[in-house]
C-alpha atoms as a PDB file:
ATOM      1  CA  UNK A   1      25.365 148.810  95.956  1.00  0.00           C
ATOM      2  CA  UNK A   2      22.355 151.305  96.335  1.00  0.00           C
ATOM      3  CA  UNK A   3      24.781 153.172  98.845  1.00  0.00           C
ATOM      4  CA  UNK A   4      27.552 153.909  96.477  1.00  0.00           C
ATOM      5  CA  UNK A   5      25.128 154.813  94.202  1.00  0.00           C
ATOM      6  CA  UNK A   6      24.129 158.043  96.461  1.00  0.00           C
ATOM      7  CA  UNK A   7      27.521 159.758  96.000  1.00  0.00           C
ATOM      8  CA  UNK A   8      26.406 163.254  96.512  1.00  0.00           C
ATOM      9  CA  UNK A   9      26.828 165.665  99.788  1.00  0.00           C
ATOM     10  CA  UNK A  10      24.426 168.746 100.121  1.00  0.00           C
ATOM     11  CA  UNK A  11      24.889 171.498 101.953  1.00  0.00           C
ATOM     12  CA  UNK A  12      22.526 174.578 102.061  1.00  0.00           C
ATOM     13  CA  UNK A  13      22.895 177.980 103.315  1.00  0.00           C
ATOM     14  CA  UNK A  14      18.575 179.066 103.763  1.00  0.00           C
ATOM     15  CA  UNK A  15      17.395 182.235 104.246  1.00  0.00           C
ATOM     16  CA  UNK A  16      14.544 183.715 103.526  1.00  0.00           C
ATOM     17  CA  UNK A  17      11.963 182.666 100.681  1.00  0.00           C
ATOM     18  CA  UNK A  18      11.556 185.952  99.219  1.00  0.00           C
ATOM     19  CA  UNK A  19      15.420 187.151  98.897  1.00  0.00           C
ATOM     20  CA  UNK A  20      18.319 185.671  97.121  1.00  0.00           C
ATOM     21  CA  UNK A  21      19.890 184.971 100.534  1.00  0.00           C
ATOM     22  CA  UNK A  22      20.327 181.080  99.976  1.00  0.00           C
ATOM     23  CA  UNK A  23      22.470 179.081  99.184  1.00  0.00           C
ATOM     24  CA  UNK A  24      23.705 175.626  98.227  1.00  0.00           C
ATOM     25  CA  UNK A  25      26.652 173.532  97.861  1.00  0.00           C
ATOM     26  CA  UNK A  26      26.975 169.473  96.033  1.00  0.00           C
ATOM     27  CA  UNK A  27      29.380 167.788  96.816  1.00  0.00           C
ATOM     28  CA  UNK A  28      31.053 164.172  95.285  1.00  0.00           C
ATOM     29  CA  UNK A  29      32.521 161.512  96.181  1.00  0.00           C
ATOM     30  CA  UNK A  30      35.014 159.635  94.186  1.00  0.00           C
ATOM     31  CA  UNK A  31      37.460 157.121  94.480  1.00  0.00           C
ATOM     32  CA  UNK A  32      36.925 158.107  98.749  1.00  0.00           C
ATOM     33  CA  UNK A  33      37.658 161.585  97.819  1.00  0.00           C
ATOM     34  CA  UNK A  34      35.478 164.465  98.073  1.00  0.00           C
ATOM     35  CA  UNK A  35      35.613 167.239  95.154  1.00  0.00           C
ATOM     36  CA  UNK A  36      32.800 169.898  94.302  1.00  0.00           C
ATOM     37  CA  UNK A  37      30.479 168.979  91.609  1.00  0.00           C
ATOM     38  CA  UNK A  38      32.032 170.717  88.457  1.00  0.00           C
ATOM     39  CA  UNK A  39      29.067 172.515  86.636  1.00  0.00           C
ATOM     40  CA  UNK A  40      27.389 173.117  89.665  1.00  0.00           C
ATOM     41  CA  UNK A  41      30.557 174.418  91.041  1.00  0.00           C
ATOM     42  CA  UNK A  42      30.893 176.401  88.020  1.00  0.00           C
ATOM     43  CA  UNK A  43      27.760 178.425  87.955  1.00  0.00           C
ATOM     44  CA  UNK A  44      27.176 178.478  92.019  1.00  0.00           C
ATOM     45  CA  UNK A  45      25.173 181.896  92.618  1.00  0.00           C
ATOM     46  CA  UNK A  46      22.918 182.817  95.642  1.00  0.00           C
ATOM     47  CA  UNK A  47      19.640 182.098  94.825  1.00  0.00           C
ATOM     48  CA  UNK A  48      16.056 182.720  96.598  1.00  0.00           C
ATOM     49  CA  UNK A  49      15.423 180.736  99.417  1.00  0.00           C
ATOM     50  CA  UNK A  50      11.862 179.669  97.091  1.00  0.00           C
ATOM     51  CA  UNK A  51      14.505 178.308  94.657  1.00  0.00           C
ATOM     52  CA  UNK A  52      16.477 175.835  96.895  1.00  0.00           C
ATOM     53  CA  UNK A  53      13.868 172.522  96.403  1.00  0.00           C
ATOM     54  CA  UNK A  54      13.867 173.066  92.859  1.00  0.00           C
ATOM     55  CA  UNK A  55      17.236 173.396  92.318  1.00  0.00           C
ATOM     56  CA  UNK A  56      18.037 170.068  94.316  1.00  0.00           C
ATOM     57  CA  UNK A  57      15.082 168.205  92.960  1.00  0.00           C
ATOM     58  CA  UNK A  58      17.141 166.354  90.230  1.00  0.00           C
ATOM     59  CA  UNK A  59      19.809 165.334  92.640  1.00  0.00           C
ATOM     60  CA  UNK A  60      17.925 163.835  95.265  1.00  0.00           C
ATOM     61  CA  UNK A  61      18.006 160.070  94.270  1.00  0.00           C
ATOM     62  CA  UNK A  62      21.857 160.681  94.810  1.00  0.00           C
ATOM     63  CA  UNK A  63      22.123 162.845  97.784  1.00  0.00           C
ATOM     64  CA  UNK A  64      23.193 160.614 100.651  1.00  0.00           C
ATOM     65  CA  UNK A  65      23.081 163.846 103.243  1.00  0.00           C
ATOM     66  CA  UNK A  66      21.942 166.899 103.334  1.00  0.00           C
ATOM     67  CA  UNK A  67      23.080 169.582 106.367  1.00  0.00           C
ATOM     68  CA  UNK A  68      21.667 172.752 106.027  1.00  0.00           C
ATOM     69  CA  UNK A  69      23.017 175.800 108.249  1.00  0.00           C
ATOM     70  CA  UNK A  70      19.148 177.035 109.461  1.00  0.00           C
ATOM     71  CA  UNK A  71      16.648 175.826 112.181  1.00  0.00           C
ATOM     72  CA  UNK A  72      15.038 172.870 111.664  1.00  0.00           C
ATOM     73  CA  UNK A  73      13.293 172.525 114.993  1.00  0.00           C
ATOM     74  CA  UNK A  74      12.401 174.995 117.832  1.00  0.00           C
ATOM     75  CA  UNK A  75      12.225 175.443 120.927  1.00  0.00           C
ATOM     76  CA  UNK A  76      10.337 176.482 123.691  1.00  0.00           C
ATOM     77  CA  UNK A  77       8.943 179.897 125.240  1.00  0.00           C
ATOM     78  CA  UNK A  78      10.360 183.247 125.026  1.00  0.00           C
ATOM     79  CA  UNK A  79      12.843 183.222 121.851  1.00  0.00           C
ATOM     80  CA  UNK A  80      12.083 180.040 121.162  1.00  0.00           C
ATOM     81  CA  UNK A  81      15.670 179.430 121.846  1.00  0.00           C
ATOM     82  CA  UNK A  82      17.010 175.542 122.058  1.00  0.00           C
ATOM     83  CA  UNK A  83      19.343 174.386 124.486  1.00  0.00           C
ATOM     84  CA  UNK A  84      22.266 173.925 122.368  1.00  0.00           C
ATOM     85  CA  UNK A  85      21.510 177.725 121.780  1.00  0.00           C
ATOM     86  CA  UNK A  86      21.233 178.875 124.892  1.00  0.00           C
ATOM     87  CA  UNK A  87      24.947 176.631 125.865  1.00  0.00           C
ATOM     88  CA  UNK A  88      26.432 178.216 122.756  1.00  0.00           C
ATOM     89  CA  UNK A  89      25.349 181.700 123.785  1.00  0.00           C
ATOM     90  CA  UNK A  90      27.225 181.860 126.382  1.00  0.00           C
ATOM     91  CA  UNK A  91      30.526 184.142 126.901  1.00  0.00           C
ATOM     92  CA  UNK A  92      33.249 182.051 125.019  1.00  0.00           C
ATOM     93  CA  UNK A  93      31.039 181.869 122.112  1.00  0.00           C
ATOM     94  CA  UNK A  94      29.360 184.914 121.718  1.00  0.00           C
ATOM     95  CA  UNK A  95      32.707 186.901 122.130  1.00  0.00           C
ATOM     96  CA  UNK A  96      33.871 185.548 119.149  1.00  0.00           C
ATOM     97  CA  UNK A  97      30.679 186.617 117.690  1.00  0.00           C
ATOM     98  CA  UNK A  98      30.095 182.603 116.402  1.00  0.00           C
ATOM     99  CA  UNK A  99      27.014 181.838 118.307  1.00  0.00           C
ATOM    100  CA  UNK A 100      24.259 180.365 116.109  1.00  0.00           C
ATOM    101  CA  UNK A 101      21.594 183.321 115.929  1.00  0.00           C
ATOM    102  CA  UNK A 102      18.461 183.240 118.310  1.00  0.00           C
ATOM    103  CA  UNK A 103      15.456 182.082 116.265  1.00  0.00           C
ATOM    104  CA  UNK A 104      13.461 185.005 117.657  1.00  0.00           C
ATOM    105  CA  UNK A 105      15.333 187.148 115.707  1.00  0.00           C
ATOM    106  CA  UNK A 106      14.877 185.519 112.173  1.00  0.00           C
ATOM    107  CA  UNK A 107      11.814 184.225 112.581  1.00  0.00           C
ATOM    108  CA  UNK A 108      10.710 184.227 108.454  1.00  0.00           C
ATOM    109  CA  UNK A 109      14.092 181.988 108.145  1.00  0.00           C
ATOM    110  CA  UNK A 110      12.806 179.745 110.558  1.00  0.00           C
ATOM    111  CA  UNK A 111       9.381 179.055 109.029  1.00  0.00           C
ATOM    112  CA  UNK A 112      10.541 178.841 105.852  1.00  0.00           C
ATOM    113  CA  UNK A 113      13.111 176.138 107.050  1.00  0.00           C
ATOM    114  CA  UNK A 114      10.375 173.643 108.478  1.00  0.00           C
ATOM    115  CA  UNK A 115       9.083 173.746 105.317  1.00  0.00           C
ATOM    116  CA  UNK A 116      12.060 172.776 103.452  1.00  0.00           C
ATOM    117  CA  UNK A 117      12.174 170.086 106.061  1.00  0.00           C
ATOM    118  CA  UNK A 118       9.000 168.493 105.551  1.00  0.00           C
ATOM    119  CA  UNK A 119       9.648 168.423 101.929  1.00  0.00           C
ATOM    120  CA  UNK A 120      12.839 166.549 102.301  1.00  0.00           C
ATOM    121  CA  UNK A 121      10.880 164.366 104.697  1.00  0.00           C
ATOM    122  CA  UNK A 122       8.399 163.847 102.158  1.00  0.00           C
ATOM    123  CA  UNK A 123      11.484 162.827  99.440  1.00  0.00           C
ATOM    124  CA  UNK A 124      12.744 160.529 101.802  1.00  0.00           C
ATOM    125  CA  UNK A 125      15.181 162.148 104.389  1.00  0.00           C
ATOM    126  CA  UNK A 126      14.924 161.499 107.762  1.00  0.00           C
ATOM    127  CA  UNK A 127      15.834 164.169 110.617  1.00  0.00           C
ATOM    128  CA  UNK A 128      19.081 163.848 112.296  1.00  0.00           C
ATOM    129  CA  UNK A 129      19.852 160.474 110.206  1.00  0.00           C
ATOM    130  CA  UNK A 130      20.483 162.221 106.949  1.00  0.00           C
ATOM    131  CA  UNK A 131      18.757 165.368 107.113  1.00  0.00           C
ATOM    132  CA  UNK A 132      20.683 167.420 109.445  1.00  0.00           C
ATOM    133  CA  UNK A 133      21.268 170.794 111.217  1.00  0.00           C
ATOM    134  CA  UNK A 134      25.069 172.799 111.486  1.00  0.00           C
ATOM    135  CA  UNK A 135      26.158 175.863 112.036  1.00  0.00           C
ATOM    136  CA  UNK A 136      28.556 177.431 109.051  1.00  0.00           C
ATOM    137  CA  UNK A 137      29.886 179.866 111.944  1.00  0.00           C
ATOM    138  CA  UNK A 138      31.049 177.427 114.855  1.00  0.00           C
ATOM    139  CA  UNK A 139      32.239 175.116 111.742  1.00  0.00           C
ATOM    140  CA  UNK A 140      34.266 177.506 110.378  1.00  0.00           C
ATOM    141  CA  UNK A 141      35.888 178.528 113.554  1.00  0.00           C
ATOM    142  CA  UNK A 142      36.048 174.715 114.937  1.00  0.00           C
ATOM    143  CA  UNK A 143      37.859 173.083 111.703  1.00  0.00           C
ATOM    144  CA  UNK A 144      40.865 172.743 111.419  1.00  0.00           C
ATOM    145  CA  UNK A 145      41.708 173.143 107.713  1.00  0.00           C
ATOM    146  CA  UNK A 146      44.319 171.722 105.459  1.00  0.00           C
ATOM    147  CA  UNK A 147      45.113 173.197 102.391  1.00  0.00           C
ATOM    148  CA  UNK A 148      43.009 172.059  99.978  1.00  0.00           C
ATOM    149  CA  UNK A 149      39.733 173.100 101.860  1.00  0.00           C
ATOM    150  CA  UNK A 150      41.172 176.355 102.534  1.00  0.00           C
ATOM    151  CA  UNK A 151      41.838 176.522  98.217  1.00  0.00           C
ATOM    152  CA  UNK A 152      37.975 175.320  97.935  1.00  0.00           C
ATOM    153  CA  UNK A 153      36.568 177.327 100.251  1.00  0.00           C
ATOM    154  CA  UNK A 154      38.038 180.532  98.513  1.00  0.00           C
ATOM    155  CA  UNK A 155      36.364 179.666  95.337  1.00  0.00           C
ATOM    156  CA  UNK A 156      32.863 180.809  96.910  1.00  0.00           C
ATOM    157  CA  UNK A 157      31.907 184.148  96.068  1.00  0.00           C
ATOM    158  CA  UNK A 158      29.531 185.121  98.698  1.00  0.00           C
ATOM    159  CA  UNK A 159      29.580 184.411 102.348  1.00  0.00           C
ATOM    160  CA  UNK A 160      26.550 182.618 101.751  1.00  0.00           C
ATOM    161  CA  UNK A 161      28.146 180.009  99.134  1.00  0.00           C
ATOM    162  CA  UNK A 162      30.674 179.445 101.875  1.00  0.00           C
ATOM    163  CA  UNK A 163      28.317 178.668 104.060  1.00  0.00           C
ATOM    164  CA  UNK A 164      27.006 176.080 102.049  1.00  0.00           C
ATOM    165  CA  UNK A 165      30.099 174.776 101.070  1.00  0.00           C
ATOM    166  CA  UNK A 166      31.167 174.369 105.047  1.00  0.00           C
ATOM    167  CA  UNK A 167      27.340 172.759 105.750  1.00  0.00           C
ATOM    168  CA  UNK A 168      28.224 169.760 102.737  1.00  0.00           C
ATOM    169  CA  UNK A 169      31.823 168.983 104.395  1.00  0.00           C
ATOM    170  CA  UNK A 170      29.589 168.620 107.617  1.00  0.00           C
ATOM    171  CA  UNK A 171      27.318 166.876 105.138  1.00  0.00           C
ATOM    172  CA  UNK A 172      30.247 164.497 104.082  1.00  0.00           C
ATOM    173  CA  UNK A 173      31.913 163.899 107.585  1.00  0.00           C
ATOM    174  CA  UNK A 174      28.495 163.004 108.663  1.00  0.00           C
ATOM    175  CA  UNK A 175      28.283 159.893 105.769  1.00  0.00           C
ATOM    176  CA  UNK A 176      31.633 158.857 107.090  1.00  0.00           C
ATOM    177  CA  UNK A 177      30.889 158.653 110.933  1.00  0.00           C
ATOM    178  CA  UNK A 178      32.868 161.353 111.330  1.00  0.00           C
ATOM    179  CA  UNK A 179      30.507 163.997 113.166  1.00  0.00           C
ATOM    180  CA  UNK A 180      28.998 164.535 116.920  1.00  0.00           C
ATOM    181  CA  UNK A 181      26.136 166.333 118.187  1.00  0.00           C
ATOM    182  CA  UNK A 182      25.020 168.759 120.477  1.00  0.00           C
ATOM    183  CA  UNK A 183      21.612 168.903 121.762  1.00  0.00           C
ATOM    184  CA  UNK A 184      18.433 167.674 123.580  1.00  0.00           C
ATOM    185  CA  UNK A 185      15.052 166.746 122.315  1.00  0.00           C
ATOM    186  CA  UNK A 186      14.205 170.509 121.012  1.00  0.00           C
ATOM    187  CA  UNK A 187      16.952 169.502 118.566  1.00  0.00           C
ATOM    188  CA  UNK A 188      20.438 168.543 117.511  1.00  0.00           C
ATOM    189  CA  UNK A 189      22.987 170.234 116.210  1.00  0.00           C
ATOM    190  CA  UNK A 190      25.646 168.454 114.059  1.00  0.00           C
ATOM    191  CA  UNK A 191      29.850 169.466 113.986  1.00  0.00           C
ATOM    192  CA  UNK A 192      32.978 167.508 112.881  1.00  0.00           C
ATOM    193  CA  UNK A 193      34.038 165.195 115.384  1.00  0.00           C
ATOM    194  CA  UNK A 194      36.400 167.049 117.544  1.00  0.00           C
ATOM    195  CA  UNK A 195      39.768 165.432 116.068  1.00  0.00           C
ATOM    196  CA  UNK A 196      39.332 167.817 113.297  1.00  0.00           C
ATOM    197  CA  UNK A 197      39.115 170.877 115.134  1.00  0.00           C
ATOM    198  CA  UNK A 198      41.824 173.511 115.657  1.00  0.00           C
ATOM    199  CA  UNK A 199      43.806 172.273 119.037  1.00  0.00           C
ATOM    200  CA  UNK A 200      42.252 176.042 120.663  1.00  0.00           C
ATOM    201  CA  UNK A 201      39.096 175.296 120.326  1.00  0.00           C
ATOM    202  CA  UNK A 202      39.405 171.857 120.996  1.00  0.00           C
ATOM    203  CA  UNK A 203      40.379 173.502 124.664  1.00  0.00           C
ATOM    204  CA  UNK A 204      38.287 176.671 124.677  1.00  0.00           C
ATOM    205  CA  UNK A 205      35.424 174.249 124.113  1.00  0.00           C
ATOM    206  CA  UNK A 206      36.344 171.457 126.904  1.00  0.00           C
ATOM    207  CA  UNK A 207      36.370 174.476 129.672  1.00  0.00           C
ATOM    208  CA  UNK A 208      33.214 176.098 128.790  1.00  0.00           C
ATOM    209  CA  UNK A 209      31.643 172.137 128.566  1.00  0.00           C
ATOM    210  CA  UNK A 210      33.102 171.631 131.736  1.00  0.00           C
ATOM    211  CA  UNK A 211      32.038 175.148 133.593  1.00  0.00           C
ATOM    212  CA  UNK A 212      28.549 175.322 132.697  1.00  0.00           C
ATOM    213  CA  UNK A 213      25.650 175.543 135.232  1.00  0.00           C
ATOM    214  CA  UNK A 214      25.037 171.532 136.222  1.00  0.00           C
ATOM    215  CA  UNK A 215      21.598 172.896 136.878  1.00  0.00           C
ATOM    216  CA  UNK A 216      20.263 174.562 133.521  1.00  0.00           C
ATOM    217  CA  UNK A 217      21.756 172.121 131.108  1.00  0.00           C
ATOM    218  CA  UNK A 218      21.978 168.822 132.708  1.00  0.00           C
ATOM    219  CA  UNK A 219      19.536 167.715 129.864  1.00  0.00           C
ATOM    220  CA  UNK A 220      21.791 168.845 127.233  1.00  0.00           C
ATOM    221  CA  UNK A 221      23.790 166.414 125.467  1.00  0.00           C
ATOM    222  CA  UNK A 222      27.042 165.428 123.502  1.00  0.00           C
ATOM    223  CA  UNK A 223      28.677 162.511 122.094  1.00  0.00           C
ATOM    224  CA  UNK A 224      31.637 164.923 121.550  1.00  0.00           C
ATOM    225  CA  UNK A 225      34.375 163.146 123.367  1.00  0.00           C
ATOM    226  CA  UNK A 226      33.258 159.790 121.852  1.00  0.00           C
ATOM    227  CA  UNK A 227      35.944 157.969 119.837  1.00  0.00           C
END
């Protein structure tokens, strides 16, 4: 009963505290379909990334995931890059210009995104249970999309708002078993399961899985191909 109770999906788009570069999305399940939540919906704007706990504050007893499209953990050494970003920096990715960006090169973003972290810690989320970390870019070119997410998505406004809105799908595949990770300890990062990907990328990404160096990312890991 407490479960059906937390009927709400969150996705956030975070950037940094002192611009109105964030963003965030609710989502709502009913009657096991998902539909935007109408007045949020209604009077979605980017906001300032200091805005983004205060806005979800009132819906947090009913948020059952949050995904948020920004760092959440780092990594190690120079660019502080994590292994899922240095796999998805290589050549397939990058020349499609979807590679999540370095965290050496938004480093304000980054800080200000452990923070949001520990605050949804603090409310009761738990990292990569039902606090966890996408990428809006390899998302939106991964999923496949029928026609009514392709009608929701062009209600956003900003590329930011669509962002968000792409993080709470992620947010709501994720409550119904229906995401994978890629990763290692430095952190995990959190897509559709790969049924509900377009069939090229479904390829694209099985060949650059398969061809990368055994040596520098034998650590990393994916439940990708796990029914």
């Amino acid at each position: 009963m407490k479960n059906r109770m937390k009927n709400l999906f969150v996705g956030i788009d975070l950037g940094i505290k002192e611009k109105k570069t964030s963003a965030i999305c609710i989502l709502k399940e009913k009657n096991e379909k998902v539909f935007p939540l109408k007045d949020w919906c209604k009077n979605c704007r980017d906001i300032f990334g200091r805005e983004v706990f205060k806005k979800l504050k009132p819906y947090l007893k009913k948020v059952r995931v949050i995904a948020i499209d920004s760092p959440l953990t780092k990594g190690k050494g120079k660019g502080k890059m994590r292994l899922f970003e240095k796999f998805f920096s290589r050549k397939t990715f990058r020349e499609e210009k979807i590679n999540p960006v370095p965290p050496v090169l938004i480093p304000k973003v980054c800080d200000f995104s452990f923070k949001i972290r520990k605050k949804l810690e603090k409310a009761g989320f738990t990292l990569d249970i039902n606090l966890i970390e996408t990428s809006a870019r390899l998302v939106d070119a991964f999923l496949f999309y029928p026609d009514f997410l392709k009608k929701r998505k062009t209600f956003c406004q900003t590329k930011n708002q669509k962002s968000a809105f792409l993080a709470a799908l992620v947010a709501y595949f994720h409550s119904k078993f229906q995401t994978r990770y890629v990763g290692y300890k430095d952190g995990f990062l959190f897509l559709p399961e790969i049924s509900l990907w377009k069939k090229e990328w479904r390829k694209k990404f099985y060949l650059a899985w398969r061809e990368k160096p055994r040596l520098k990312y034998h650590r990393l890991l994916t439940n990708l191909w796990e029914k």
